[in-house]
N, C-alpha and C. Protein backbone atom coordinates (compact mmCIF):
# COMPACT_ATOMS: atom_id res chain seq x y z
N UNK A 1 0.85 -1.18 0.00
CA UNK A 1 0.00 0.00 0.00
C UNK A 1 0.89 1.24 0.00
N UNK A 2 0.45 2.39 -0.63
CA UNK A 2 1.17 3.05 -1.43
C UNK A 2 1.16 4.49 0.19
N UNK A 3 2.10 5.17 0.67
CA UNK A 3 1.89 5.75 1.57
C UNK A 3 1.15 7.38 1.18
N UNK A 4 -0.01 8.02 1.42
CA UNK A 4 -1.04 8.90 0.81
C UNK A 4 0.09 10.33 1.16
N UNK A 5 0.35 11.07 0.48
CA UNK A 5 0.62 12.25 0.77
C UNK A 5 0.40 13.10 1.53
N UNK A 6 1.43 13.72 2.54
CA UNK A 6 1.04 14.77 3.94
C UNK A 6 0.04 15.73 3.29
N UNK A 7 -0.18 16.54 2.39
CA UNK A 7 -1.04 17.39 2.38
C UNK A 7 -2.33 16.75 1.70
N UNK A 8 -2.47 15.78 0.81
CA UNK A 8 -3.67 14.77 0.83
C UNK A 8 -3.83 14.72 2.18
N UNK A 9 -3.80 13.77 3.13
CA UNK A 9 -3.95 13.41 4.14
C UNK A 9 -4.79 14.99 4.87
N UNK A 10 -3.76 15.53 5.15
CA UNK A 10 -4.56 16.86 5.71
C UNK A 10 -6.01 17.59 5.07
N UNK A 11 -5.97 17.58 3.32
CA UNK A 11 -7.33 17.81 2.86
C UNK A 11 -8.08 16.74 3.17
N UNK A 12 -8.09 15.46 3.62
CA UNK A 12 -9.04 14.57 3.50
C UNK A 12 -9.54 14.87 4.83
N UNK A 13 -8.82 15.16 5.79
CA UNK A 13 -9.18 15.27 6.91
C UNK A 13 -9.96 16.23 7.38
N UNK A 14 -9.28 17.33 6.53
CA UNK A 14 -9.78 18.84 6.79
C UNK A 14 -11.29 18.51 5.96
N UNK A 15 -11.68 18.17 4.83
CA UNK A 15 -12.77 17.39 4.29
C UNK A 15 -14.14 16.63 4.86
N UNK A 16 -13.55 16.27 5.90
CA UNK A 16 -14.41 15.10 6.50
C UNK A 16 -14.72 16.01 7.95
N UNK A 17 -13.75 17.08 7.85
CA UNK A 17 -14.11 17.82 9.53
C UNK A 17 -15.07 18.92 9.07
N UNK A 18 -14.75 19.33 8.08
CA UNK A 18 -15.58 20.70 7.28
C UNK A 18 -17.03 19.89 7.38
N UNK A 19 -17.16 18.92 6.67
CA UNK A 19 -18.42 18.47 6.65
C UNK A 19 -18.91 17.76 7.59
N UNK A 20 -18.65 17.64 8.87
CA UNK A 20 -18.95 16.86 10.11
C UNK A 20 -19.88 17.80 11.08
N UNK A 21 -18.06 18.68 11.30
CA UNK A 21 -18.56 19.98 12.49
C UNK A 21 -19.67 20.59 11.72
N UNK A 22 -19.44 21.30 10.65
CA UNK A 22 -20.29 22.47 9.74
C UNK A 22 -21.65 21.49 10.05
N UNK A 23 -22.35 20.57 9.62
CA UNK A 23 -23.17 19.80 9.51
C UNK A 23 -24.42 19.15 10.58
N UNK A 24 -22.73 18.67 11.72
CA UNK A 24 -23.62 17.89 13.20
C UNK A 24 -23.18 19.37 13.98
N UNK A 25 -22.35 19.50 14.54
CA UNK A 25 -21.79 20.36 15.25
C UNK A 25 -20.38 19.84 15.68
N UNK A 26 -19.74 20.92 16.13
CA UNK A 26 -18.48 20.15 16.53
C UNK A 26 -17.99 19.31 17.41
N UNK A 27 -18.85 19.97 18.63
CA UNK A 27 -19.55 18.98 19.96
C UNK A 27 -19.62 17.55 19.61
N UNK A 28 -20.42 17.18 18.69
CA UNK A 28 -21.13 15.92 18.29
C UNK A 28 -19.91 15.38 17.56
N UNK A 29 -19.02 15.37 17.21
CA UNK A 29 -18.44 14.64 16.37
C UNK A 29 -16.83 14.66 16.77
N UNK A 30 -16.76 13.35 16.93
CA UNK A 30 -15.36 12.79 18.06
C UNK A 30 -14.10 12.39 16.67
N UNK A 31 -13.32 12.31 17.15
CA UNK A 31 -12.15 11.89 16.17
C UNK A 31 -12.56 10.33 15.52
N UNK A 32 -13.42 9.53 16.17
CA UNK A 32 -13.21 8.25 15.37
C UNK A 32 -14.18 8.67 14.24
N UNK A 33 -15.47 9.53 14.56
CA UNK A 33 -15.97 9.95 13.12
C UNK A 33 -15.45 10.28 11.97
N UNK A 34 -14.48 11.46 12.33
CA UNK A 34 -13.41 11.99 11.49
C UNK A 34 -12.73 11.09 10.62
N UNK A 35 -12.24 9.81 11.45
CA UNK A 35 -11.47 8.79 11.17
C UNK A 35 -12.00 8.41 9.84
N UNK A 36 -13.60 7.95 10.61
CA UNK A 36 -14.02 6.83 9.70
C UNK A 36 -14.25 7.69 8.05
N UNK A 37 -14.92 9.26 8.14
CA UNK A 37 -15.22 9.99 6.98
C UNK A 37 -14.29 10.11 5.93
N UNK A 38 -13.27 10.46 6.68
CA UNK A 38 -11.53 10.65 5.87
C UNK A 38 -10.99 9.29 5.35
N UNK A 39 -11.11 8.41 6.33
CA UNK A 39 -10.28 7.23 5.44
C UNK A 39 -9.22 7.26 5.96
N UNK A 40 -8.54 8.21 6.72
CA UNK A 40 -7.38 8.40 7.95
C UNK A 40 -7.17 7.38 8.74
N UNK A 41 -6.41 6.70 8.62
CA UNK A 41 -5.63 5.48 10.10
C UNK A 41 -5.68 6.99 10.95
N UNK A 42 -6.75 6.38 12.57
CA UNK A 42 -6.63 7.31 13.71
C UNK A 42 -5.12 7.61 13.81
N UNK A 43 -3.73 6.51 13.84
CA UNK A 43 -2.92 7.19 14.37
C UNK A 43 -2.38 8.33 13.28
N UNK A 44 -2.77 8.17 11.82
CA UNK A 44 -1.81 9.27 11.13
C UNK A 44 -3.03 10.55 11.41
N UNK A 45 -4.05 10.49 11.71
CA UNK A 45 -5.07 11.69 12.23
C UNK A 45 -4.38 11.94 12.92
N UNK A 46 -3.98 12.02 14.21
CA UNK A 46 -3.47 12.07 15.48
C UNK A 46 -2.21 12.70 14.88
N UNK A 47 -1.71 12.14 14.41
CA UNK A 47 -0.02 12.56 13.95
C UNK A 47 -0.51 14.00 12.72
N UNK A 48 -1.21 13.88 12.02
CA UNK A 48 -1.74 15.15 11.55
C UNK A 48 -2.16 16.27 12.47
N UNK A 49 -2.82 16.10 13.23
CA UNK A 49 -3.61 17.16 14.10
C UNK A 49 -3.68 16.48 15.44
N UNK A 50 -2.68 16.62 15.78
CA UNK A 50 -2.70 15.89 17.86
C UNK A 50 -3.67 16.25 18.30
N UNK A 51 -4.97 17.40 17.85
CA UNK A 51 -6.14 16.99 19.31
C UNK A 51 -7.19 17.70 18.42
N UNK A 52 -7.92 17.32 18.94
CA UNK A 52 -9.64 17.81 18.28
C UNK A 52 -9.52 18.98 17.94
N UNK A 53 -9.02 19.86 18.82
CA UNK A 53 -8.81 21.22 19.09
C UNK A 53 -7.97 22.03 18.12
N UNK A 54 -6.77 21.33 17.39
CA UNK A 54 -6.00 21.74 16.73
C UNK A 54 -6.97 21.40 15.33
N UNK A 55 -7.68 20.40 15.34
CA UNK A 55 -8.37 20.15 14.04
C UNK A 55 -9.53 21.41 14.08
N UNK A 56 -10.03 21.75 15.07
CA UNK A 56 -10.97 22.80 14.90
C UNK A 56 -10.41 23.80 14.44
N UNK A 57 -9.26 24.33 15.37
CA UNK A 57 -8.87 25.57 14.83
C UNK A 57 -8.40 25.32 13.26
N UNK A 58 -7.94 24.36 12.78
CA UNK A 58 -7.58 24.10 11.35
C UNK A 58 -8.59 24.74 10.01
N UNK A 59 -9.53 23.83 10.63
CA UNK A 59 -11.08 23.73 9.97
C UNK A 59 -11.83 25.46 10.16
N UNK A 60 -11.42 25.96 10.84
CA UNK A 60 -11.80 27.79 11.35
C UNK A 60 -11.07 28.60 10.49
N UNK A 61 -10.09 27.98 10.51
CA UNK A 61 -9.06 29.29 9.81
C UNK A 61 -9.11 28.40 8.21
N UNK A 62 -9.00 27.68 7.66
CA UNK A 62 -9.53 27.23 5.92
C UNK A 62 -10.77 27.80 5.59
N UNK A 63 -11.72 27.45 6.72
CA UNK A 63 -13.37 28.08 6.49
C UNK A 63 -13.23 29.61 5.62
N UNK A 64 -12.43 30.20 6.64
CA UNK A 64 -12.57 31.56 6.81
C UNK A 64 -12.07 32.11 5.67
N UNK A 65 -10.61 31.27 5.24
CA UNK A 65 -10.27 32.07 3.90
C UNK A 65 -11.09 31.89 2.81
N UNK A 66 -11.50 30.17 2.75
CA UNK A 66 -11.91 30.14 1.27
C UNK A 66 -13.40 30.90 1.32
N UNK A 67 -14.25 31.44 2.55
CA UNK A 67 -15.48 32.13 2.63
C UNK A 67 -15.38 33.59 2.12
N UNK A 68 -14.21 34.06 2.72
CA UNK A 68 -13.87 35.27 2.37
C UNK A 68 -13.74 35.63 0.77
N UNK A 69 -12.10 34.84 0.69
CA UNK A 69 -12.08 34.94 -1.00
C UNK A 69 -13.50 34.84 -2.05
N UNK A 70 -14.33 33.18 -1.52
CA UNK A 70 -15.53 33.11 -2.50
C UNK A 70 -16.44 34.27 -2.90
N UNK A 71 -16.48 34.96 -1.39
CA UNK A 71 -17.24 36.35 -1.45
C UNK A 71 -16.97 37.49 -2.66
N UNK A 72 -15.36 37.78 -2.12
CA UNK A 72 -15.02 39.15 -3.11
C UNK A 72 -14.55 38.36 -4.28
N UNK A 73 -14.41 37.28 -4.68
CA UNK A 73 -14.12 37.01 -6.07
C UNK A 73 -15.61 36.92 -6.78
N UNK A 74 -17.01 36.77 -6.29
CA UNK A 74 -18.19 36.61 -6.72
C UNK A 74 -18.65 38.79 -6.72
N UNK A 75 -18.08 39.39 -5.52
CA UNK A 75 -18.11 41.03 -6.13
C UNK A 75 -17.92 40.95 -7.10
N UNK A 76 -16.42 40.69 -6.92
CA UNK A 76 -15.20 41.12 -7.86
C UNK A 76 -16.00 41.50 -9.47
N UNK A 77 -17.01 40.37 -9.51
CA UNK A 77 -17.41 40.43 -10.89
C UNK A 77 -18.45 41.90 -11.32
N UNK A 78 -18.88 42.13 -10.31
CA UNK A 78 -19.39 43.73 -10.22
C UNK A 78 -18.83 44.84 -10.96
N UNK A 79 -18.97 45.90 -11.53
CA UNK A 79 -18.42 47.00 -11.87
C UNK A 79 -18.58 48.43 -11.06
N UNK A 80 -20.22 49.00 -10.81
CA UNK A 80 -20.45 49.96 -10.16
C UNK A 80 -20.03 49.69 -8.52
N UNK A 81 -19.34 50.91 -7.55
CA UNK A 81 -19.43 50.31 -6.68
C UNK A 81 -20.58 49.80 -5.71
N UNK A 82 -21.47 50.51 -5.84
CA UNK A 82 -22.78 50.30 -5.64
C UNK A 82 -23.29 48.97 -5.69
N UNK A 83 -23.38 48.26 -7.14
CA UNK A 83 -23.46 47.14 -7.35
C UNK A 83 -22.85 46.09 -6.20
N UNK A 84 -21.21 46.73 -5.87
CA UNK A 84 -20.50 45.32 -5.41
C UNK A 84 -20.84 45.26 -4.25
N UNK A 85 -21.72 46.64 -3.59
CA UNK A 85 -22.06 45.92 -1.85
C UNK A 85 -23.44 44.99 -2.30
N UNK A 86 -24.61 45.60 -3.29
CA UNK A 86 -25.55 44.86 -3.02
C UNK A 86 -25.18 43.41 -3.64
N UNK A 87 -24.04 43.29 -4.32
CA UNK A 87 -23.93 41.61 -4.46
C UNK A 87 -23.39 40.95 -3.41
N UNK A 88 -23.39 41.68 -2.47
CA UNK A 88 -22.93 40.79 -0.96
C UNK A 88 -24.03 40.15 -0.91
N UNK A 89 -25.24 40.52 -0.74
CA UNK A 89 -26.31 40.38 -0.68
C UNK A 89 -26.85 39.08 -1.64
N UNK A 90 -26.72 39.27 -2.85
CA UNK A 90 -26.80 38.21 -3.68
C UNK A 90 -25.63 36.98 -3.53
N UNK A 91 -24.43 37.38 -3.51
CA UNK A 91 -23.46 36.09 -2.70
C UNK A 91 -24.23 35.32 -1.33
N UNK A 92 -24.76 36.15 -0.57
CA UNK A 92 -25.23 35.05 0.26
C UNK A 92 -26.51 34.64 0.21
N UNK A 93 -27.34 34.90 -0.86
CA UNK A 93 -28.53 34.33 -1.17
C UNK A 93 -28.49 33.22 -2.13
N UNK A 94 -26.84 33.03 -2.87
CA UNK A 94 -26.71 31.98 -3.72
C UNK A 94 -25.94 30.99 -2.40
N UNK A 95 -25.57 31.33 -1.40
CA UNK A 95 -24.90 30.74 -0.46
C UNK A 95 -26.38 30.17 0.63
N UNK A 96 -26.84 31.05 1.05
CA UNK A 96 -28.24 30.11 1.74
C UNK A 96 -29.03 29.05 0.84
N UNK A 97 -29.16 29.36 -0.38
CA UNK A 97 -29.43 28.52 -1.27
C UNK A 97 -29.18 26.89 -1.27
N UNK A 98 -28.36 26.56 -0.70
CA UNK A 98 -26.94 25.32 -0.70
C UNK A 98 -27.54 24.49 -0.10
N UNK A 99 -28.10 23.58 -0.38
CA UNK A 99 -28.34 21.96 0.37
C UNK A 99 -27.86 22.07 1.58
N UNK A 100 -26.84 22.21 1.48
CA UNK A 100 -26.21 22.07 3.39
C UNK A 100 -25.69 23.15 4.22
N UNK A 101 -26.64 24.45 3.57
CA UNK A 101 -26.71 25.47 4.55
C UNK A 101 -27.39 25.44 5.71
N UNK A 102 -26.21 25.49 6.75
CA UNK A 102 -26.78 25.43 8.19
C UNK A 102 -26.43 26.29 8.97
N UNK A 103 -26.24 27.94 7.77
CA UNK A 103 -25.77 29.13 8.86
C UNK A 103 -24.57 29.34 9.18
N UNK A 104 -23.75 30.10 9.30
CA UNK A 104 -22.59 30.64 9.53
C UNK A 104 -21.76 29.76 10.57
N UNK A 105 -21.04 28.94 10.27
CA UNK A 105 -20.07 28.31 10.57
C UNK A 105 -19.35 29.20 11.79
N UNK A 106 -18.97 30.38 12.03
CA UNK A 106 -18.27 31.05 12.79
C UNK A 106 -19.27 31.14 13.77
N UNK A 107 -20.52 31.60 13.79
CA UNK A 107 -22.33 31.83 14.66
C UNK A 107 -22.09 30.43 15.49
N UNK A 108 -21.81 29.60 14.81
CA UNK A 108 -22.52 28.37 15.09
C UNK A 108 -21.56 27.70 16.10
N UNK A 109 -20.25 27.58 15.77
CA UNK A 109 -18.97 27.43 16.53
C UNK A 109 -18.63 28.32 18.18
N UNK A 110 -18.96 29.44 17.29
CA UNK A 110 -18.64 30.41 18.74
C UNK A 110 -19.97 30.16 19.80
N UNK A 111 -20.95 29.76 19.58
CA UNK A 111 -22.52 29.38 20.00
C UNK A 111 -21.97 27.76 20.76
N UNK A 112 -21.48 27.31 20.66
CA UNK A 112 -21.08 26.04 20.93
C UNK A 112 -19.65 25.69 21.73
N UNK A 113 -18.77 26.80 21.17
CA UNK A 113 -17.77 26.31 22.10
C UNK A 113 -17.21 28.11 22.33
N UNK A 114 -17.76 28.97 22.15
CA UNK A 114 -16.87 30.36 22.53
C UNK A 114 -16.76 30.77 24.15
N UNK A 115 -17.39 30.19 24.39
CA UNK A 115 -17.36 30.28 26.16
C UNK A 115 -16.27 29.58 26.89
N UNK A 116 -15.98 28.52 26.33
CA UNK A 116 -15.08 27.56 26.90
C UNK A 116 -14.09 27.09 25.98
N UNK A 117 -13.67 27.86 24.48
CA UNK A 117 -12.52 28.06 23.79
C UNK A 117 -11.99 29.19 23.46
N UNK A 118 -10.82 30.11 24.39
CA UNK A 118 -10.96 31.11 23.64
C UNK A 118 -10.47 31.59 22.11
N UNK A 119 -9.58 30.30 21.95
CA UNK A 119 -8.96 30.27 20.58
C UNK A 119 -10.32 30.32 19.31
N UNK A 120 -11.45 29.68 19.69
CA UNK A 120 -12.63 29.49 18.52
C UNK A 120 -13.28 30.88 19.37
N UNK A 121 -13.55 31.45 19.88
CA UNK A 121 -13.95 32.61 20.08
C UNK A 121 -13.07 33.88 19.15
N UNK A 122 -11.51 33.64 19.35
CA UNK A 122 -10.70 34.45 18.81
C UNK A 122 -10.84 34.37 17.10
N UNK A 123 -10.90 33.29 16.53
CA UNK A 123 -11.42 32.80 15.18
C UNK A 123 -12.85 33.31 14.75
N UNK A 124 -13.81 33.28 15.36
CA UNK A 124 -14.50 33.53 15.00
C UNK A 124 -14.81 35.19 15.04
N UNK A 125 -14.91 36.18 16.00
CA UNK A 125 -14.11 37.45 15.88
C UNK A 125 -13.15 37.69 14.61
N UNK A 126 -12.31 36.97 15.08
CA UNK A 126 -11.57 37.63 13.19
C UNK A 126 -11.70 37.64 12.23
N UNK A 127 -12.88 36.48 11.76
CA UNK A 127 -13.68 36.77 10.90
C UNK A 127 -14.36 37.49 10.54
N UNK A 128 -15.52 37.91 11.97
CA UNK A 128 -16.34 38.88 11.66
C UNK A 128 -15.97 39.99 11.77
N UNK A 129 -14.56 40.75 12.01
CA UNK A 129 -13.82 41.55 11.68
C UNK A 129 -13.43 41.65 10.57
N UNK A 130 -12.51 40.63 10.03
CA UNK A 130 -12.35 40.53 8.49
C UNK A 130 -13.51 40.77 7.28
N UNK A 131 -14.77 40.43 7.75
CA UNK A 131 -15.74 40.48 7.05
C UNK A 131 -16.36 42.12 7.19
N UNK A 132 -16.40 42.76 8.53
CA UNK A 132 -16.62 43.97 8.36
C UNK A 132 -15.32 45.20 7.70
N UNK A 133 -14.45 44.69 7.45
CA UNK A 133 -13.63 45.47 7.09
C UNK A 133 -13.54 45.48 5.48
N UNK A 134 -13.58 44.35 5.42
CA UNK A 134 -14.45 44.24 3.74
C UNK A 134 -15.49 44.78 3.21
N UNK A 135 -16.55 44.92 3.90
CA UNK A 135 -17.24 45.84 4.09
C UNK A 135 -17.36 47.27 3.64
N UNK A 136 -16.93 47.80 4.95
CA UNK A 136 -16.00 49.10 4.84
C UNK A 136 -14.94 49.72 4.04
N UNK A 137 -14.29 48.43 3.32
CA UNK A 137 -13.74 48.82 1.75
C UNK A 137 -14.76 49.02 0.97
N UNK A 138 -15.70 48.01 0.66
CA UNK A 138 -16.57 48.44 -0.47
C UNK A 138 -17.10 49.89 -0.11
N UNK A 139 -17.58 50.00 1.43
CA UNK A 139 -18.90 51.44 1.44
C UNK A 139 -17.86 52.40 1.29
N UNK A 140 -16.25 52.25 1.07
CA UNK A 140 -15.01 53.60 1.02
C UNK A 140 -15.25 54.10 -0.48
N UNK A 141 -14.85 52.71 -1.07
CA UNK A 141 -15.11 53.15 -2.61
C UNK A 141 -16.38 53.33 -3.18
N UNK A 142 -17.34 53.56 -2.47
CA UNK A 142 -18.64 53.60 -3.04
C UNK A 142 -18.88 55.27 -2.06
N UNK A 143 -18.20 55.85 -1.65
CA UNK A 143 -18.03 57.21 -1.54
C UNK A 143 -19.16 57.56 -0.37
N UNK A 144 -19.36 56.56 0.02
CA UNK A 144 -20.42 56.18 1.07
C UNK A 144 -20.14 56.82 2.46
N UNK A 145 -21.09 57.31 3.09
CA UNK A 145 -20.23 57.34 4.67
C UNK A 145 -19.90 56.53 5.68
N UNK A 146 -19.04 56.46 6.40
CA UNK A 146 -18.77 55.07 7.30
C UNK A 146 -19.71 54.64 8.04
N UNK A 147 -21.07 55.34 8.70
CA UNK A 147 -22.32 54.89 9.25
C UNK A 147 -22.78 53.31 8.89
N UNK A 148 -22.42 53.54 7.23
CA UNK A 148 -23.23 52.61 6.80
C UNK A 148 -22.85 51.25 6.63
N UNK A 149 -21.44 51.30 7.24
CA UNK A 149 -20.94 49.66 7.57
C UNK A 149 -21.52 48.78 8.73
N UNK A 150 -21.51 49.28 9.30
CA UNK A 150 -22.21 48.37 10.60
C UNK A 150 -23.47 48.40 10.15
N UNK A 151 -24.29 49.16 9.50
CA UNK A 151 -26.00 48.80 9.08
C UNK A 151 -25.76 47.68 8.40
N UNK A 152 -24.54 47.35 7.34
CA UNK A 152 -24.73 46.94 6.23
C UNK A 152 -24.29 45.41 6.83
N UNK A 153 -23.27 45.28 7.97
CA UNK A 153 -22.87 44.52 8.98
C UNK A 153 -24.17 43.50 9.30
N UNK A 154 -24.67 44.36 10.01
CA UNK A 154 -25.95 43.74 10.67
C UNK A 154 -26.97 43.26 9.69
N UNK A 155 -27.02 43.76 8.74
CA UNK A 155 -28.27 43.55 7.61
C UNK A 155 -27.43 41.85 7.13
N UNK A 156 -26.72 41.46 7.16
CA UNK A 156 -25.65 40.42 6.37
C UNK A 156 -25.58 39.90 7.73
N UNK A 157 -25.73 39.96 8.84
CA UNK A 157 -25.27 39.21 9.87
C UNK A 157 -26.51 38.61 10.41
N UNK A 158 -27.62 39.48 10.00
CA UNK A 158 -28.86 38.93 10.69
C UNK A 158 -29.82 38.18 9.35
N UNK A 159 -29.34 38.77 8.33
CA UNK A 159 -29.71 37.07 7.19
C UNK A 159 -28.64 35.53 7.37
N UNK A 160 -27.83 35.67 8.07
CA UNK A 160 -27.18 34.32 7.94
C UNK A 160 -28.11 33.49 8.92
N UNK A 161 -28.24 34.21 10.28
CA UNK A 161 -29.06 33.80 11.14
C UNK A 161 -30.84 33.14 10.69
N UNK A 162 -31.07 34.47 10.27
CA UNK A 162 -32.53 33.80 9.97
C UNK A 162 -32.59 33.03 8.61
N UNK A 163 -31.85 33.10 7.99
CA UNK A 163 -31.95 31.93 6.70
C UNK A 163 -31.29 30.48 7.30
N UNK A 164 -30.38 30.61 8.24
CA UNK A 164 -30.54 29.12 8.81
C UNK A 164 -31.65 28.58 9.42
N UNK A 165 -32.13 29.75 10.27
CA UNK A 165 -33.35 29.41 11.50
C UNK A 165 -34.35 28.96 10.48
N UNK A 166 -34.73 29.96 9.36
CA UNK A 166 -35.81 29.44 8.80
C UNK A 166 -35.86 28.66 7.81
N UNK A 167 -34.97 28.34 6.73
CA UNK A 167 -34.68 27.26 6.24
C UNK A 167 -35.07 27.64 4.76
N UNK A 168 -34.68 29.19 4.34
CA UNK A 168 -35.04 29.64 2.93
C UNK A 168 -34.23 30.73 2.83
N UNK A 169 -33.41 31.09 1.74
CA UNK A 169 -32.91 31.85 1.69
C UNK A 169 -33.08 33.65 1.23
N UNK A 170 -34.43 33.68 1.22
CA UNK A 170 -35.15 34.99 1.48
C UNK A 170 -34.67 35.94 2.18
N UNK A 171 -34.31 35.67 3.06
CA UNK A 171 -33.86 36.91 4.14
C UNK A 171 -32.51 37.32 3.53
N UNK A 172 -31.61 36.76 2.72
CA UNK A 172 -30.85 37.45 1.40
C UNK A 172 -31.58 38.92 0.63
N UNK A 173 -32.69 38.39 0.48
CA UNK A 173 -33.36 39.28 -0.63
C UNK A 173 -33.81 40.61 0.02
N UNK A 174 -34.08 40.54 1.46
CA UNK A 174 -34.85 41.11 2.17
C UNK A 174 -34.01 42.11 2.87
N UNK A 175 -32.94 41.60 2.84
CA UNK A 175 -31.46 42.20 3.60
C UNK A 175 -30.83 42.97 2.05
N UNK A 176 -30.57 43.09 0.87
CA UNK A 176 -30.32 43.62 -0.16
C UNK A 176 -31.43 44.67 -0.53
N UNK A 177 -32.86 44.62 -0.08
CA UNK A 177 -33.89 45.71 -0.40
C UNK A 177 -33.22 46.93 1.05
N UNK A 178 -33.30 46.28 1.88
CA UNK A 178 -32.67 47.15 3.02
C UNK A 178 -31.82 48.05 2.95
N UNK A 179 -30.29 47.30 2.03
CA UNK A 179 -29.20 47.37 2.14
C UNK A 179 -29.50 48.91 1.26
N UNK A 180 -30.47 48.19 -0.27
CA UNK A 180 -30.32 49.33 -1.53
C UNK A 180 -31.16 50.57 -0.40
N UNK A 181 -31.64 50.46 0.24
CA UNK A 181 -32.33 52.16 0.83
C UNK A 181 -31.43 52.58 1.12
N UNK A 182 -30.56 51.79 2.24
CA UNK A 182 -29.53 52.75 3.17
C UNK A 182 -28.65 52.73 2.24
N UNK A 183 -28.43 52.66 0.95
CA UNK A 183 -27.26 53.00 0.11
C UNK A 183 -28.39 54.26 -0.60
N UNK A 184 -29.09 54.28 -0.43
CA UNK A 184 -30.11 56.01 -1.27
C UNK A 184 -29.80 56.92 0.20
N UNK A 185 -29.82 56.62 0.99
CA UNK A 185 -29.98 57.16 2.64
C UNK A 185 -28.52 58.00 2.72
N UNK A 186 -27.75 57.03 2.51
CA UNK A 186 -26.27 57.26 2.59
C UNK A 186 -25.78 58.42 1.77
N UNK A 187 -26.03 58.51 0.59
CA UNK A 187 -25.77 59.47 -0.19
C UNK A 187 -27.07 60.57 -0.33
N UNK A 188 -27.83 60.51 -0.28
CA UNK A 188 -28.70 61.44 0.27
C UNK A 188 -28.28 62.72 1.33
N UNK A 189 -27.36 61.77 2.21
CA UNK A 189 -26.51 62.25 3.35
C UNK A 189 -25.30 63.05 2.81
N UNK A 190 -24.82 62.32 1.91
CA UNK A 190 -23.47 63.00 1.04
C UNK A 190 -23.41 64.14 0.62
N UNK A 191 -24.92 63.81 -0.04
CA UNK A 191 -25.60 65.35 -1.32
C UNK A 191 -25.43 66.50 -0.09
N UNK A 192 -26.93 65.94 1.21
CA UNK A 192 -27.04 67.14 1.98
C UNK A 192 -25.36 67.95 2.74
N UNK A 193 -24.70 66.93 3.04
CA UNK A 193 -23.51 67.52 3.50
C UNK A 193 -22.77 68.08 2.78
N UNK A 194 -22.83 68.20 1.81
CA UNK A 194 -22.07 68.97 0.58
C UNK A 194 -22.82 70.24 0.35
């Protein structure tokens, strides 16, 4: 038998944890699950990621980039700046959309273990930092005033929530009608201050 490659090994793992934790919760799902999903001999798991803990934080910080990137490379395709905040909006209405949307992975983690990890507390914070600062790039170049990041924050933070709770991805749509006022609101504000 042919010995599987260190960074195979780590995507299979990271693979089988993405879709475990994200799915059951992280709580619920012990290393022999992992084991069995991946195809991992427990001891080269173990020798990959010595403790649950190191596999979480693994699985937190991959989440986070490839969520991020998917986001502004799905802007990216935008032209007006205008356009590229309300396709936040549409990015996560093609993202609630998803068979195995079960809500924000960072919500759901820090809801489960942020009390008693502070490392997945610290992960999940830097996300939603990272994500508001992204943000706040788009509402810069959209000549916008800074007010309107944290509206635009919360409007995107409180559809991840209720499109898990409720199990449709509507509250996308509903959060982008919002979003387009306070982007008329915003510059409305611009005009008058000028």
């Amino acid at each position: 038998m042919s010995e599987v490659e260190p960074e195979t090994t780590e995507q299979r793992i990271l693979d089988a944890a993405e879709e475990l934790f994200y799915g059951r919760g992280i709580q619920s799902v012990g290393m022999d699950a992992i084991r069995t999903a991946s195809g991992v001999p427990l001891k080269r798991l173990y020798q990959t990621f010595p403790s649950k803990d190191t596999l979480v934080e693994a699985y937190l910080r991959r989440r986070d980039a490839r969520w991020l990137r998917d986001l502004a490379q799905y802007v990216d395709t935008y032209d007006s700046p205008e356009q590229r905040i309300l396709a936040v909006f549409d990015w996560l209405f093609l993202w609630f959309s998803e068979q195995e949307f079960r809500g924000c992975g960072f919500i759901n983690s820090f809801g489960e273990l942020g009390a008693t990890s502070q490392t997945v507390a610290d992960i999940a914070k830097a996300h939603k930092d990272a994500f508001r600062r992204y943000l706040a790039d788009l509402v810069a170049v959209a000549d916008a005033p800074a007010w309107l990041t944290d509206q635009l924050v919360l409007l995107a933070e409180g559809a991840m929530t209720t499109a898990a709770i409720s199990g449709t991805p509507e509250p996308a749509r509903h959060a982008k009608d919002a979003a387009r006022t306070l982007l008329r609101a915003a510059h409305a504000d611009v005009v008058t201050a000028a």
